[in-house]
Protein backbone atom coordinates (compact mmCIF):
# COMPACT_ATOMS: atom_id res chain seq x y z
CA UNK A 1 112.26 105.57 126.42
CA UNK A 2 112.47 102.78 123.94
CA UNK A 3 111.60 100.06 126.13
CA UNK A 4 108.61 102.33 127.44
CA UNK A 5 107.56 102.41 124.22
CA UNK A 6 107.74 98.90 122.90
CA UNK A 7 105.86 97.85 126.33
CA UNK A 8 103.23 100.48 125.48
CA UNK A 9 102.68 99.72 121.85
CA UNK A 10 102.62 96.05 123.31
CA UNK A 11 100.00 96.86 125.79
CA UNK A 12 97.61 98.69 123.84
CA UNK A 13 98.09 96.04 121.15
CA UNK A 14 97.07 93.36 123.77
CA UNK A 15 99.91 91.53 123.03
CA UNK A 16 100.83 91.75 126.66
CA UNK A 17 97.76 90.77 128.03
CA UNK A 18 95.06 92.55 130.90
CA UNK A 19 96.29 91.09 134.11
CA UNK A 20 99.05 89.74 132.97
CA UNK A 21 101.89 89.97 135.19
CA UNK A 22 104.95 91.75 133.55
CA UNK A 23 108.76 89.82 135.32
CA UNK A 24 111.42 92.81 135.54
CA UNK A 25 114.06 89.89 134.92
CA UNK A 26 112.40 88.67 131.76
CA UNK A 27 111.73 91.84 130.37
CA UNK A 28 114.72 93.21 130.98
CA UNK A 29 116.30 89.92 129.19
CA UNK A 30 114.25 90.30 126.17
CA UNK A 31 114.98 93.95 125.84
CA UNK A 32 119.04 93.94 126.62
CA UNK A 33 118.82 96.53 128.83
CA UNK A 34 119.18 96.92 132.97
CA UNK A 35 116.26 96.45 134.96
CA UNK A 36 116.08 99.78 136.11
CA UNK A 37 115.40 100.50 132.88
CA UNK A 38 112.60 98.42 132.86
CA UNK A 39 111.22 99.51 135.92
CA UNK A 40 111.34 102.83 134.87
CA UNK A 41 109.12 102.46 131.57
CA UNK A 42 106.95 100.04 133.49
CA UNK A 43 106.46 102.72 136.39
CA UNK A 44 105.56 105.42 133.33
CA UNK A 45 103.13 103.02 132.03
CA UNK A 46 101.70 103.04 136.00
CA UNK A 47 101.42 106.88 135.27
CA UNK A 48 99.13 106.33 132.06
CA UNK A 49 97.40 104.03 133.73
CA UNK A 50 98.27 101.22 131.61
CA UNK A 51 99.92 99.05 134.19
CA UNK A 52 99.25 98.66 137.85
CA UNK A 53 101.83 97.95 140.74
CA UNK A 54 100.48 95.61 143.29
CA UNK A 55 102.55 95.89 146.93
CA UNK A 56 105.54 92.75 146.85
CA UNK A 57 104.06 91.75 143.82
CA UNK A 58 105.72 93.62 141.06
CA UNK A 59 103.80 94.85 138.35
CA UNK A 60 100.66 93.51 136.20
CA UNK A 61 99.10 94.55 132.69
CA UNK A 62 96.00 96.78 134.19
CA UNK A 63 92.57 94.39 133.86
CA UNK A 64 89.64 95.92 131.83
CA UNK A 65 86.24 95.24 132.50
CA UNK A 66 82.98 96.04 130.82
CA UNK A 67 82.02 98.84 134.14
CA UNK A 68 85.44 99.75 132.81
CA UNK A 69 84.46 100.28 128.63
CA UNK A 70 81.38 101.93 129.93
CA UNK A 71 83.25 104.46 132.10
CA UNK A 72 86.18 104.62 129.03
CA UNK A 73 83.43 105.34 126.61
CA UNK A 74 80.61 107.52 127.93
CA UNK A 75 83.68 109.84 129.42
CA UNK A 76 85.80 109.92 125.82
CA UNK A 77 82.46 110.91 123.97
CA UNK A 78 82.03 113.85 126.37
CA UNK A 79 85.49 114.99 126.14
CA UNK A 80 85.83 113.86 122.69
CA UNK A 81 82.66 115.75 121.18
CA UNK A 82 83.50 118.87 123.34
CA UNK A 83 87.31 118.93 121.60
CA UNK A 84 85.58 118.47 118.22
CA UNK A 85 83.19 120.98 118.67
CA UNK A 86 85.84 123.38 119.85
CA UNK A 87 88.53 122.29 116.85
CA UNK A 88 85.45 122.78 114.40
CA UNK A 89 84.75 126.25 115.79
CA UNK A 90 88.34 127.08 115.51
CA UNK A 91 89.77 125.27 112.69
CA UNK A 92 91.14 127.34 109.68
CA UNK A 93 92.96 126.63 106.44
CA UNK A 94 95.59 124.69 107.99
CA UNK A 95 93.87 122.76 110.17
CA UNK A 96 91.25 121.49 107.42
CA UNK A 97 94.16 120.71 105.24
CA UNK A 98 95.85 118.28 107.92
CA UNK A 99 92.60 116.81 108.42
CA UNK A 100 92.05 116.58 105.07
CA UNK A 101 95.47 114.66 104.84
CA UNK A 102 94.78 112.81 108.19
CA UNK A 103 91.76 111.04 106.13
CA UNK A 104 93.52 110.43 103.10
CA UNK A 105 96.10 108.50 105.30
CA UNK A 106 93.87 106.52 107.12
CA UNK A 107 91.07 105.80 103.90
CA UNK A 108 94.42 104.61 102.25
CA UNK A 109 95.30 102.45 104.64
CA UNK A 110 94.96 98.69 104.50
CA UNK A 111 91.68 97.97 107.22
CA UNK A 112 92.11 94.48 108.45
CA UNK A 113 95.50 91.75 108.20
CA UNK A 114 93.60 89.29 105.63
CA UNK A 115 92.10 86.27 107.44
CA UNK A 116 92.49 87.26 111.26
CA UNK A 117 90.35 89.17 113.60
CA UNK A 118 92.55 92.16 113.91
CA UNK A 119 93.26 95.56 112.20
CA UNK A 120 96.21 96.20 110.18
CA UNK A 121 98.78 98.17 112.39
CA UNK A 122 98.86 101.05 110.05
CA UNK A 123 95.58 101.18 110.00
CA UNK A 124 95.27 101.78 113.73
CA UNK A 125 98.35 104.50 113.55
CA UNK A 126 96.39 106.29 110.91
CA UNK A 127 93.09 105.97 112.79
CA UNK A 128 94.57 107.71 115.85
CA UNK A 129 96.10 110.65 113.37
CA UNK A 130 92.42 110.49 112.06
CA UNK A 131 90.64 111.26 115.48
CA UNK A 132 94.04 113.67 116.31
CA UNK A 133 93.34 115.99 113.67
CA UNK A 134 89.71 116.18 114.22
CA UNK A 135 90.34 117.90 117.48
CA UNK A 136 93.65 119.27 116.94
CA UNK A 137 92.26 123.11 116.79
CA UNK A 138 90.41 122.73 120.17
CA UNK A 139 92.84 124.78 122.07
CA UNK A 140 92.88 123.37 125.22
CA UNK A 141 95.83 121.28 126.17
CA UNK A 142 94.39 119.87 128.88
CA UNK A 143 91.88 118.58 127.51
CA UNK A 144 93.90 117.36 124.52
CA UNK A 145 95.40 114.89 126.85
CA UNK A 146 92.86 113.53 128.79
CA UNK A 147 90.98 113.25 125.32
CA UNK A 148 94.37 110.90 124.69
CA UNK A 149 94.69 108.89 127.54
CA UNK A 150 90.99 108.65 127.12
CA UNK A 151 91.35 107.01 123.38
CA UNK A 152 94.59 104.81 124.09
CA UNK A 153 92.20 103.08 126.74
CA UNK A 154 89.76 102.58 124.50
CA UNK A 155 91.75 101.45 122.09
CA UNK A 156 93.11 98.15 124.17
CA UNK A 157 89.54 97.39 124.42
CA UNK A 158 88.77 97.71 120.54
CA UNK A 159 91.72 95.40 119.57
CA UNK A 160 90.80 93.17 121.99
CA UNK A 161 87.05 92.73 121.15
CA UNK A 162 87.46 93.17 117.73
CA UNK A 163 86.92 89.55 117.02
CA UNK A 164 83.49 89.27 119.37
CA UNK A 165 81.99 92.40 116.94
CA UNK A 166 82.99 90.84 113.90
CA UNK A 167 80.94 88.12 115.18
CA UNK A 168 77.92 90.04 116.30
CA UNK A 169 75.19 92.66 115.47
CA UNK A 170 78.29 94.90 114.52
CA UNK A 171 79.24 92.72 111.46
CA UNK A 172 77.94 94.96 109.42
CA UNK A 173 79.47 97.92 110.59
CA UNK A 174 80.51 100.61 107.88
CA UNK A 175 83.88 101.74 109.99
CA UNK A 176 84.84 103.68 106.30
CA UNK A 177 81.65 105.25 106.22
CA UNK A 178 81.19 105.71 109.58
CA UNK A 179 84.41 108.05 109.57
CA UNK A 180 83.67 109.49 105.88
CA UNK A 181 80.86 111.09 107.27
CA UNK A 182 82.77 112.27 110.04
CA UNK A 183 84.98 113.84 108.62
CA UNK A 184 82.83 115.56 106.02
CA UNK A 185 80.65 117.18 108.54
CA UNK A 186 84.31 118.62 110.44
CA UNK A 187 85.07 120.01 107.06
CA UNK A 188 81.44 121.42 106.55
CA UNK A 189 82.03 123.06 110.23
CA UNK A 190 78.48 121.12 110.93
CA UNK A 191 79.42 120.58 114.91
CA UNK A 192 75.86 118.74 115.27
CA UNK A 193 76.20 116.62 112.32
């Protein structure tokens, strides 16, 4: 479980790479542990579909593409709004005070490591807590976790082109504000806002 989750947290990071090929030997090296342990976080990550297995060939980070982000993205805001409106609809006390804590965490948090093109880890915990809580009334589990595998993929490709938007028309982008005003219209109940 450890190493499956250091790989993960690597991959979704982009520290291992898309397409980069992941060595059993090496890995199991760097992690002092048995290569069947290895092969058996690597063949989890297969299951999330955060790692492919190519025939003879071992095992490879799994490419993105833009067809990819499109697919990622247009499919997360479908499941993502119907969760929220569904956690809106439902949510009580308790779910608009974790929420309410959920965006205190994550406005608290530092945004980006000072002079790189990346966001501060914590921030990107937080941020996932953030989205988490929004739809954590929904009461579907089901689509809870499709909603998740749905946002880790996205995530790889929003710490990986992080440095392209900060260099294009999204330089400007209010990500603070932008999730402000979500998060006051889940606490108004406002599902169309």
């Amino acid at each position: 479980s450890a190493v499956y989750h250091r790989l993960r947290a690597d991959v979704l990071a982009c520290r291992c790479r898309p397409g980069e090929k992941l060595l059993i030997g090496s890995l199991a090296k760097n992690f002092a542990v048995s290569a069947v342990a290895v092969r058996e976080a690597l063949s989890r990550l297969v299951a999330d579909g955060l790692v492919v297995v190519e025939d003879q060939r071992g095992f490879r980070v799994s490419a993105l593409s833009l067809s990819d982000l499109k697919d990622v993205t247009h499919t997360r805001i479908e499941l993502e709004c119907l969760a929220l409106r569904r956690s809106i609809a439902r949510g009580d006390d308790a779910w608009r005070a974790a929420l309410r804590r959920a965006w205190e965490d994550l406005d608290a948090a530092p945004h980006l490591v000072p002079g790189e093109d990346r966001h501060h880890e914590n921030w990107s915990l937080m941020h996932g807590r953030f989205h988490e809580a929004l739809v954590s009334a929904c009461g579907l589990d089901w689509l809870l976790r499709f909603r998740k595998t749905l946002f880790e993929q996205s995530e790889r490709y929003r710490r990986l082109g992080l440095a392209v938007m900060r260099t294009r028309a999204n330089a400007g982008r209010d990500t603070r504000g932008e999730h402000l005003r979500i998060y006051q219209a889940a606490m108004r109940h406002d599902a169309e806002a």
